[in-house]
C-alpha atoms as a PDB file:
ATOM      1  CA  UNK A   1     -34.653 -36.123  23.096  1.00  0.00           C
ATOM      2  CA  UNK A   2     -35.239 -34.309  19.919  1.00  0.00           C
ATOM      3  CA  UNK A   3     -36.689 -31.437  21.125  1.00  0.00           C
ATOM      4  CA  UNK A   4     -34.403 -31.379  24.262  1.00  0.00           C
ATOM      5  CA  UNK A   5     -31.873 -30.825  21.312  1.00  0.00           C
ATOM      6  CA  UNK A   6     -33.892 -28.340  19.927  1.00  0.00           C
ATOM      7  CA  UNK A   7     -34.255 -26.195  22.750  1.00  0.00           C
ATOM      8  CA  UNK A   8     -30.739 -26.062  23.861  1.00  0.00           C
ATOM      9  CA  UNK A   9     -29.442 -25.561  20.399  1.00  0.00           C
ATOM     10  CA  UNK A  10     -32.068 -22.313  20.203  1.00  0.00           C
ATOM     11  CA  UNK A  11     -30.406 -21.179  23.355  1.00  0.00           C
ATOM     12  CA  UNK A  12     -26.979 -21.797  22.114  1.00  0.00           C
ATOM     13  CA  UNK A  13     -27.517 -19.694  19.050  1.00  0.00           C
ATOM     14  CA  UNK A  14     -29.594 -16.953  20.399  1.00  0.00           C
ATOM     15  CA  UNK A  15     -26.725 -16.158  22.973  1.00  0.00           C
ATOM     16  CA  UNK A  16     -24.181 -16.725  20.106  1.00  0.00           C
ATOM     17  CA  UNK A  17     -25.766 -13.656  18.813  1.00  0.00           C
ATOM     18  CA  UNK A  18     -26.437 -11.766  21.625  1.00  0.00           C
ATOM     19  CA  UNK A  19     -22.380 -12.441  21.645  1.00  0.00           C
ATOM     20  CA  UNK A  20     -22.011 -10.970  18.563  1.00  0.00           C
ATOM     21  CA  UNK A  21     -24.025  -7.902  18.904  1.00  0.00           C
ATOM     22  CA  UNK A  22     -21.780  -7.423  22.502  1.00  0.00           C
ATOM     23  CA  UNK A  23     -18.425  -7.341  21.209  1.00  0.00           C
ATOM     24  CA  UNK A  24     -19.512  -5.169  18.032  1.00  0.00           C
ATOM     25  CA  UNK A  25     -21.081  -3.098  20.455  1.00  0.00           C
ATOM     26  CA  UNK A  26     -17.680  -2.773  22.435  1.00  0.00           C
ATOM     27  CA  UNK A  27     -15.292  -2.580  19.244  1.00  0.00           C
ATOM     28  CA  UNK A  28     -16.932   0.077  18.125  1.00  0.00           C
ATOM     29  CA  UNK A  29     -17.185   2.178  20.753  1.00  0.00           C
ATOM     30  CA  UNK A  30     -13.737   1.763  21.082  1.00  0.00           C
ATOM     31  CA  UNK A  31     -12.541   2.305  18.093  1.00  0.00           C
ATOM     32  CA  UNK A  32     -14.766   5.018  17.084  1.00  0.00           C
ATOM     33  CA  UNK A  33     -16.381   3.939  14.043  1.00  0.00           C
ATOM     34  CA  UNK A  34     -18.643   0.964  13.114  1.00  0.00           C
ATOM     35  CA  UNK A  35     -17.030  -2.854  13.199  1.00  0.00           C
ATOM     36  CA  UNK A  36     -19.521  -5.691  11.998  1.00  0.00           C
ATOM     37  CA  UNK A  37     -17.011  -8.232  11.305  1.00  0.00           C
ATOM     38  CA  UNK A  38     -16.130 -10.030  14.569  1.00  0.00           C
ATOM     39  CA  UNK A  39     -15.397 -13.594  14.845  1.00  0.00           C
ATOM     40  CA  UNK A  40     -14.031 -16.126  12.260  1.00  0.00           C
ATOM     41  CA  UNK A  41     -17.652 -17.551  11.591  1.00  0.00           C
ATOM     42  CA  UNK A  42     -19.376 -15.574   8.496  1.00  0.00           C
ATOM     43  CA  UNK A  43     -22.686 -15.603  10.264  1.00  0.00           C
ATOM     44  CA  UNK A  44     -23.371 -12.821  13.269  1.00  0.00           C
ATOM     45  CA  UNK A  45     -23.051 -15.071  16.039  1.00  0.00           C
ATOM     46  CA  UNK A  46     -20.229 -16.195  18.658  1.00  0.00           C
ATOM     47  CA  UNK A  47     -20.045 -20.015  19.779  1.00  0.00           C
ATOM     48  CA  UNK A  48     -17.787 -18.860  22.587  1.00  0.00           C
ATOM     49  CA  UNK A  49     -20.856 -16.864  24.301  1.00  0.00           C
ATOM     50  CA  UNK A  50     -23.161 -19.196  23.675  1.00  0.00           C
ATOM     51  CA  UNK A  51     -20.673 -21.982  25.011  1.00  0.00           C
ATOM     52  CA  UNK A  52     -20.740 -19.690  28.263  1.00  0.00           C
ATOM     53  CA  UNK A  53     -23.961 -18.893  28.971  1.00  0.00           C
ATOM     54  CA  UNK A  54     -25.229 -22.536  28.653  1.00  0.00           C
ATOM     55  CA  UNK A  55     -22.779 -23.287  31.124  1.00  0.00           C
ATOM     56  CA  UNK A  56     -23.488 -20.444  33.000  1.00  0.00           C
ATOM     57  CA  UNK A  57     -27.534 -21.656  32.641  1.00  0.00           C
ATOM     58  CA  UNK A  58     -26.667 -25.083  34.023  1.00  0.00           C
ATOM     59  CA  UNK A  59     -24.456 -24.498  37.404  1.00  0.00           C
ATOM     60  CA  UNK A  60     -24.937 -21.161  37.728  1.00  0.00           C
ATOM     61  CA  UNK A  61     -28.406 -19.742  37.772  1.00  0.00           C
ATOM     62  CA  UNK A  62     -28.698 -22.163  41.040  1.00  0.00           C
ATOM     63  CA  UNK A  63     -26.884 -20.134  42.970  1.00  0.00           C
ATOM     64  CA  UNK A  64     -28.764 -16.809  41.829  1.00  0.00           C
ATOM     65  CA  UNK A  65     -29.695 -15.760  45.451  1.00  0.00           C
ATOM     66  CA  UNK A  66     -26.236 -14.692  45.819  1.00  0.00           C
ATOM     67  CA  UNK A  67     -25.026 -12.291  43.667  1.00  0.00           C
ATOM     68  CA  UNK A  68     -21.521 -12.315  44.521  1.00  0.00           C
ATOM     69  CA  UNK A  69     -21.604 -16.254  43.833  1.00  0.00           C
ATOM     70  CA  UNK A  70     -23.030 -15.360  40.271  1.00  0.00           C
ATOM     71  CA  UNK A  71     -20.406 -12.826  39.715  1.00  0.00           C
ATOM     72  CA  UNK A  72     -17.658 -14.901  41.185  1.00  0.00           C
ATOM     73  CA  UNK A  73     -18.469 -17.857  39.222  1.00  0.00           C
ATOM     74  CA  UNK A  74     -19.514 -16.271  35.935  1.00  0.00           C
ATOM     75  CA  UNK A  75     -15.998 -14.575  35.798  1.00  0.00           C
ATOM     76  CA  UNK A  76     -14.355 -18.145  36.447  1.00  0.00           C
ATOM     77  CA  UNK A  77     -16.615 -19.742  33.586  1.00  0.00           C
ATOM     78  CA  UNK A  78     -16.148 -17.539  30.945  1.00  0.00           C
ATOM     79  CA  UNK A  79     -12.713 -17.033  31.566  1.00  0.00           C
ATOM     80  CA  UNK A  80     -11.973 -20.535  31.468  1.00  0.00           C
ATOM     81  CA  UNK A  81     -13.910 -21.053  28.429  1.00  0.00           C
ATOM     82  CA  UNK A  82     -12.106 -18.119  26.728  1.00  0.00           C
ATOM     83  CA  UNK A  83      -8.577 -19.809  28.050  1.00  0.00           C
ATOM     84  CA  UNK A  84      -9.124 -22.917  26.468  1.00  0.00           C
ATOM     85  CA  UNK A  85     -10.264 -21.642  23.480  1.00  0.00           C
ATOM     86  CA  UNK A  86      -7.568 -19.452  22.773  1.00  0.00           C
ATOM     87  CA  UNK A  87      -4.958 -22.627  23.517  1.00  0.00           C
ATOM     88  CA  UNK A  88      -6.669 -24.809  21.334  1.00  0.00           C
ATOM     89  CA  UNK A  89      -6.868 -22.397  18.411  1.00  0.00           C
ATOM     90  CA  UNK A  90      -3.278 -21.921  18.431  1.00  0.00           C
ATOM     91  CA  UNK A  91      -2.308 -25.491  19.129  1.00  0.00           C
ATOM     92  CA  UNK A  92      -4.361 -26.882  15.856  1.00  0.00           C
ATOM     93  CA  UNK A  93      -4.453 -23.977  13.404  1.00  0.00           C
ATOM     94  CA  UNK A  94      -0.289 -22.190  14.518  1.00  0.00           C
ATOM     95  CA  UNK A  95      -1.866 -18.887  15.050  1.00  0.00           C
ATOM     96  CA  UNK A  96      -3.318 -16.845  18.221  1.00  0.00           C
ATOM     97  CA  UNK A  97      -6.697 -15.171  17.552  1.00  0.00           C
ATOM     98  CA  UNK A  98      -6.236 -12.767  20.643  1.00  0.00           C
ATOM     99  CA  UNK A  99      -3.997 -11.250  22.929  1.00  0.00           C
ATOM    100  CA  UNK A 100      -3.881  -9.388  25.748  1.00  0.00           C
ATOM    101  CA  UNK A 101      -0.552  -9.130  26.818  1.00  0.00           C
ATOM    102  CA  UNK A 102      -0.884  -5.503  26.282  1.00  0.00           C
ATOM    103  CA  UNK A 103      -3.290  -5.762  29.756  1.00  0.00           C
ATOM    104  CA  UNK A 104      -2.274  -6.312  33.122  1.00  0.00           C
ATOM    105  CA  UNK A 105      -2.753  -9.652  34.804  1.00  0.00           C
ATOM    106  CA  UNK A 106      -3.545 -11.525  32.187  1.00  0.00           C
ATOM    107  CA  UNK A 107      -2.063 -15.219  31.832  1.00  0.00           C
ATOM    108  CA  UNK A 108       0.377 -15.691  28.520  1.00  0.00           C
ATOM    109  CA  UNK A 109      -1.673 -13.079  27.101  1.00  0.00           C
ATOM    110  CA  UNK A 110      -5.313 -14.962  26.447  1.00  0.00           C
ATOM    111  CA  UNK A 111      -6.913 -13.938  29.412  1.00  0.00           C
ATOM    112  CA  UNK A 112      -7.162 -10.927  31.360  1.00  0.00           C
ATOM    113  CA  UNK A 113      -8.504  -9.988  34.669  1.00  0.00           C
ATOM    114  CA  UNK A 114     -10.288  -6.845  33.543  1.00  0.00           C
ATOM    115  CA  UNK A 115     -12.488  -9.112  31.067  1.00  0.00           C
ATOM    116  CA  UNK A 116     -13.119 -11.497  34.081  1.00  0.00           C
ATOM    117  CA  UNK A 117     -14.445  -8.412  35.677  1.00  0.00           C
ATOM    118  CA  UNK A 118     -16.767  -7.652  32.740  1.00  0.00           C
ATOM    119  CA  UNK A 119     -17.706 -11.480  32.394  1.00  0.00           C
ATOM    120  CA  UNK A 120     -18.795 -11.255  35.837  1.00  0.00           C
ATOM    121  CA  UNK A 121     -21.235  -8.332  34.973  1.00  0.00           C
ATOM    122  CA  UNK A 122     -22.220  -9.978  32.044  1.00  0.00           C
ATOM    123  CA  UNK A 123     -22.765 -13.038  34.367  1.00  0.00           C
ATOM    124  CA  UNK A 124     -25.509 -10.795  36.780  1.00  0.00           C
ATOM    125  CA  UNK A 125     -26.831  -9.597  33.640  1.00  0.00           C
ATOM    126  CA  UNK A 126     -27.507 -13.307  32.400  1.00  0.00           C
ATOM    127  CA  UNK A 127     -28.807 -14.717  35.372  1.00  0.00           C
ATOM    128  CA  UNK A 128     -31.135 -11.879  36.360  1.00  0.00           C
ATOM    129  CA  UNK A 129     -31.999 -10.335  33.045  1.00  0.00           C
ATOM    130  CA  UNK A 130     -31.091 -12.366  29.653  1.00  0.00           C
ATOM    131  CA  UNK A 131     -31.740 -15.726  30.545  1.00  0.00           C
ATOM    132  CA  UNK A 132     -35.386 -15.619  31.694  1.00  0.00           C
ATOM    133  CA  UNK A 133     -36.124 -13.602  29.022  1.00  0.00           C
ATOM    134  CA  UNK A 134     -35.186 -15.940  26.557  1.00  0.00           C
ATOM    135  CA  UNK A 135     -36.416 -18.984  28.092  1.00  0.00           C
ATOM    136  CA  UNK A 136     -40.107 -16.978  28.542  1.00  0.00           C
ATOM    137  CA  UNK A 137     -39.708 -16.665  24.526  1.00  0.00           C
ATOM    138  CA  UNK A 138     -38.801 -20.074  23.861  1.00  0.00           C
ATOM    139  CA  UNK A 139     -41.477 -21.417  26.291  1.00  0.00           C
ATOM    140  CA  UNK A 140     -44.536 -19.396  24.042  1.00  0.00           C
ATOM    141  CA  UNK A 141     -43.146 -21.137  20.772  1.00  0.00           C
ATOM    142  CA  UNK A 142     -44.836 -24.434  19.823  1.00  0.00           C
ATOM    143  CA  UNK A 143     -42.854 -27.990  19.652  1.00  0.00           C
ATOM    144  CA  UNK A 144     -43.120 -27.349  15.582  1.00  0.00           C
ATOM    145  CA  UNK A 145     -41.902 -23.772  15.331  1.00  0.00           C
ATOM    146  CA  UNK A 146     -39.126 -24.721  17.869  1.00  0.00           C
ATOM    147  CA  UNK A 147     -38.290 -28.098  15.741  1.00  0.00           C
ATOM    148  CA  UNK A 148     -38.481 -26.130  12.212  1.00  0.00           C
ATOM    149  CA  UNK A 149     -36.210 -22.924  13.904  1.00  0.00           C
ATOM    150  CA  UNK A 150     -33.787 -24.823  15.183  1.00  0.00           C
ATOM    151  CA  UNK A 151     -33.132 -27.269  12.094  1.00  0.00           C
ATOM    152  CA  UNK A 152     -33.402 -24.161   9.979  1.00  0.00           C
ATOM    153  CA  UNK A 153     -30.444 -22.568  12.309  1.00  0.00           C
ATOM    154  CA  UNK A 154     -28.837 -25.589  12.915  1.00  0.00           C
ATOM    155  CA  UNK A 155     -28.042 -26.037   8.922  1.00  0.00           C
ATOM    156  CA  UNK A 156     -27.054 -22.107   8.538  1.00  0.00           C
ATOM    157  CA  UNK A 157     -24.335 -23.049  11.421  1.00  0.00           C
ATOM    158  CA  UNK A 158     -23.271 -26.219  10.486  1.00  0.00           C
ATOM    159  CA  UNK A 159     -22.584 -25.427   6.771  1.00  0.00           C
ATOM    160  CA  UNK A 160     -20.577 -22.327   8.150  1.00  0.00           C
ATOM    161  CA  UNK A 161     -18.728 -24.042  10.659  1.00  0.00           C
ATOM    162  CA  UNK A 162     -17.610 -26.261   7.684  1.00  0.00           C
ATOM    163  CA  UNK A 163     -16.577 -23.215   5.603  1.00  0.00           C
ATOM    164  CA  UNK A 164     -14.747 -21.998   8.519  1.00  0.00           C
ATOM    165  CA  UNK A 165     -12.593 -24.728   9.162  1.00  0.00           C
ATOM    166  CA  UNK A 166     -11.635 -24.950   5.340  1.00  0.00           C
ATOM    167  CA  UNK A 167     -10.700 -21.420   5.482  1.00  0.00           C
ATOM    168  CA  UNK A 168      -8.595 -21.799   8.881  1.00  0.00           C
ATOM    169  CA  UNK A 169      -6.602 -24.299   7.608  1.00  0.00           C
ATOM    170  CA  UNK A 170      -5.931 -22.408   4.330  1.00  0.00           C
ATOM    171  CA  UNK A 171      -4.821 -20.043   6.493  1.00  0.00           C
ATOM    172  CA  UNK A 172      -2.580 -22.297   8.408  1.00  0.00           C
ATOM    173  CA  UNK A 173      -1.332 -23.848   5.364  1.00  0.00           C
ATOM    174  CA  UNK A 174      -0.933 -20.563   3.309  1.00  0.00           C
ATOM    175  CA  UNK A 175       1.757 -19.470   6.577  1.00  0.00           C
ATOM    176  CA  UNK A 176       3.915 -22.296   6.953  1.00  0.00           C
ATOM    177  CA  UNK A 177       7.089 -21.090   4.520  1.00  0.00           C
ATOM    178  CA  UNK A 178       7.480 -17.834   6.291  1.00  0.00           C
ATOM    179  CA  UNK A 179       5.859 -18.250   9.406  1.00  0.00           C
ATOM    180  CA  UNK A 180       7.985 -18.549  13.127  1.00  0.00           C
ATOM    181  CA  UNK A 181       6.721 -18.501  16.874  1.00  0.00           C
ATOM    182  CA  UNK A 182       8.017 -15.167  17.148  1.00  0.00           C
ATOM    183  CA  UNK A 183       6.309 -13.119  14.947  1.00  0.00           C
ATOM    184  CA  UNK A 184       6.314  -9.587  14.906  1.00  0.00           C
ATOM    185  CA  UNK A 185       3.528  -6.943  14.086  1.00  0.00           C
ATOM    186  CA  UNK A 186       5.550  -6.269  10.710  1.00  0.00           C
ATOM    187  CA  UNK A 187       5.652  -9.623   9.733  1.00  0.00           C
ATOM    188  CA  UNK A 188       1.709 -10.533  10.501  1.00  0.00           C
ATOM    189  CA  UNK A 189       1.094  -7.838   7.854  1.00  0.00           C
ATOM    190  CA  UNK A 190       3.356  -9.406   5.405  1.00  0.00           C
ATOM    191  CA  UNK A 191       1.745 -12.607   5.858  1.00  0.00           C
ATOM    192  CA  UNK A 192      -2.112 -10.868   5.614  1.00  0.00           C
ATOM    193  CA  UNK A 193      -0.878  -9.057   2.164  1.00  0.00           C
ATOM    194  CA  UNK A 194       0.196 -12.464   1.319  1.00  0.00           C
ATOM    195  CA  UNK A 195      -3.410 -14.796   1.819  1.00  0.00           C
ATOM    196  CA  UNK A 196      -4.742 -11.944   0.003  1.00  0.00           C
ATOM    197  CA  UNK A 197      -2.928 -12.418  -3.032  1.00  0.00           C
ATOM    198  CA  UNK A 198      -4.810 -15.451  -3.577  1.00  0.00           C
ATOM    199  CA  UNK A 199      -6.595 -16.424  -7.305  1.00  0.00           C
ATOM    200  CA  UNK A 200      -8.768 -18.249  -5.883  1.00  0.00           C
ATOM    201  CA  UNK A 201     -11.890 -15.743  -5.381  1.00  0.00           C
ATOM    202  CA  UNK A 202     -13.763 -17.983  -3.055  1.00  0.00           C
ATOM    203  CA  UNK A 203     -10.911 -18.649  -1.043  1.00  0.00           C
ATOM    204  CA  UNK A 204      -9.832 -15.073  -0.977  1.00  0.00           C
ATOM    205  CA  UNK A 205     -13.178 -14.136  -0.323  1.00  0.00           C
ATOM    206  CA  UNK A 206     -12.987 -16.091   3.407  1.00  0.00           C
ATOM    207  CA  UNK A 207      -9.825 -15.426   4.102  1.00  0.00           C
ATOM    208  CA  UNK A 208     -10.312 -11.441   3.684  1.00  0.00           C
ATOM    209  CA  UNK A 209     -13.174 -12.348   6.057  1.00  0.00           C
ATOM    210  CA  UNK A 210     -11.228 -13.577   8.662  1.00  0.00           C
ATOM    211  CA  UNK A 211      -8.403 -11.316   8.723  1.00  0.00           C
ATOM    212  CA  UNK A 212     -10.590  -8.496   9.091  1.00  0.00           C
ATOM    213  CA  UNK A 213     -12.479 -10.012  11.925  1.00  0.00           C
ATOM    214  CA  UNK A 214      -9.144 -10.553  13.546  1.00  0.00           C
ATOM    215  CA  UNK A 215      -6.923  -7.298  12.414  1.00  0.00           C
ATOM    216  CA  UNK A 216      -4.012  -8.415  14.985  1.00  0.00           C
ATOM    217  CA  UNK A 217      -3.953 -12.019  14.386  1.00  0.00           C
ATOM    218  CA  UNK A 218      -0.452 -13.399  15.486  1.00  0.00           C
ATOM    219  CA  UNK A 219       0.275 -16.385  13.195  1.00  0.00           C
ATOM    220  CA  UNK A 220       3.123 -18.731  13.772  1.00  0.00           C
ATOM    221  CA  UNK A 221       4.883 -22.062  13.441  1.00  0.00           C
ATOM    222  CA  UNK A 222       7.066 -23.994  15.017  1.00  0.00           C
ATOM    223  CA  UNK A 223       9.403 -25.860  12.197  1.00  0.00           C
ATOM    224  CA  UNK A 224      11.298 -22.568  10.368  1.00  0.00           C
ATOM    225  CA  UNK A 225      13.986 -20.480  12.022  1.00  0.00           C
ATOM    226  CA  UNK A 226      13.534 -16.548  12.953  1.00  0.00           C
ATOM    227  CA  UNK A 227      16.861 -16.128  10.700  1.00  0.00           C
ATOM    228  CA  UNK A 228      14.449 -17.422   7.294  1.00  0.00           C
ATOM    229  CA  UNK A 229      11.364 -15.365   9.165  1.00  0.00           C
ATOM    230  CA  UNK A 230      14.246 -12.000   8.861  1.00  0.00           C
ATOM    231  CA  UNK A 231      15.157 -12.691   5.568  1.00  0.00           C
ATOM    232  CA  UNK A 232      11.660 -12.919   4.237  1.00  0.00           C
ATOM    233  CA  UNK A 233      10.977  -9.585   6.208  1.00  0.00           C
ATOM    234  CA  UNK A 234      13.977  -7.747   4.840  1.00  0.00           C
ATOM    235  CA  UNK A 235      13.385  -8.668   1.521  1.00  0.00           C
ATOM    236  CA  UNK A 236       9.128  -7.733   1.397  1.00  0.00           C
ATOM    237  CA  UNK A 237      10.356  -4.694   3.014  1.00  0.00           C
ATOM    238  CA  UNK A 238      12.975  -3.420   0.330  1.00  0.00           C
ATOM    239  CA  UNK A 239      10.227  -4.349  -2.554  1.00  0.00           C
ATOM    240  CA  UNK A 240       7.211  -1.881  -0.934  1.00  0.00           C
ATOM    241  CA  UNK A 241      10.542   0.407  -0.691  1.00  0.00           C
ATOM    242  CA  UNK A 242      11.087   0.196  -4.510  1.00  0.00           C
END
């Protein structure tokens, strides 16, 4: 049981960071200069990938005789997993991570069809190319290496996922007296030159982390008016004018 654990956990993080090393790939490439900091973890790794391609390893990779099947399929995973990430982001933390409104067919703006089509490559890629690769790695470690890796990983991740969710809800919390559910572009930048603001070095430290990793975060919340929201923009807009 232990070592099942193990093993799976390995896989988990290795395609976490395979994740990573994808969408820093793509970000800078399309932005034109260098971006490291994806992601709201502090380690180089994405959860969402590796959430994917386990999935994608269990009900997938039986079907690899038919490619279309693995594209087909590995589209619908991953952009399912993406879908319900995004929702449940923004329903416990009041703030949406992505958005790709900006992109035709997409659904309320956290999905798109043109990543499904790049999911489904990545899916081919996976089942053909990534995941036996991995797995023949794995498979030449011993039971001890793979037990002492994986607690060693295990602990990195778990203390991070703990800093993470501190600094999410600071970031929640830090929102809620000028935040609405229609927030503009102006006003997210408000609220980002607010968080930073904060004494609290350690604090700031994560939150600066996060922000950059997500430069067009859309924060909002449910409980304050647009007319306060306008108010609170007017007013942060005449002091920069002073």
């Amino acid at each position: 049981m232990l070592d099942s654990f193990c093993y799976v956990f390995l896989l988990f993080f290795i395609y976490s960071v395979i994740g990573y090393i994808i969408e820093i790939t793509n970000c800078s490439i399309r932005e034109k200069k260098l971006v490291f900091n994806r992601g709201f973890f502090l380690g180089p790794y994405l959860p969402i990938y590796g959430i994917s391609c386990l999935l994608m390893g269990s009900f997938i990779i039986r079907y690899k005789s038919d490619l279309l099947t693995v594209f087909v399929m590995s589209a619908f995973v991953c952009t399912t997993v993406e879908y319900i990430t995004s929702y449940i982001l923004e329903k416990i933390f009041k703030a949406r991570w992505w958005d790709y409104s900006n992109h035709r067919f997409n659904i309320e703006g956290r999905v798109c069809l043109f990543n499904a089509f790049l999911f489904g490559l990545g899916g081919i890629a996976f089942t053909y190319v990534i995941n036996p690769f991995v797995v023949f790695l794995l498979s030449k470690l011993s039971i001890t290496i793979l037990r002492i890796i994986s607690l060693i990983f295990f602990t990195i991740f778990i203390i991070d996922v703990v800093i993470t969710i501190r600094t999410l809800y600071q970031v929640k919390v830090s929102t809620i007296k000028f935040k609405s559910r229609d927030v503009t572009a102006e006003i997210t930048k408000l609220i980002r030159e607010e968080l930073t603001k904060k004494r609290d070095i350690k604090t700031n430290f994560f939150v600066r982390h996060m922000l950059n990793a997500f430069p067009w975060i859309n924060l909002s919340d449910y409980n304050n008016p647009l007319s306060k929201l306008k108010r609170y923009s007017t007013k942060g807009i005449k002091k920069k004018q002073k």
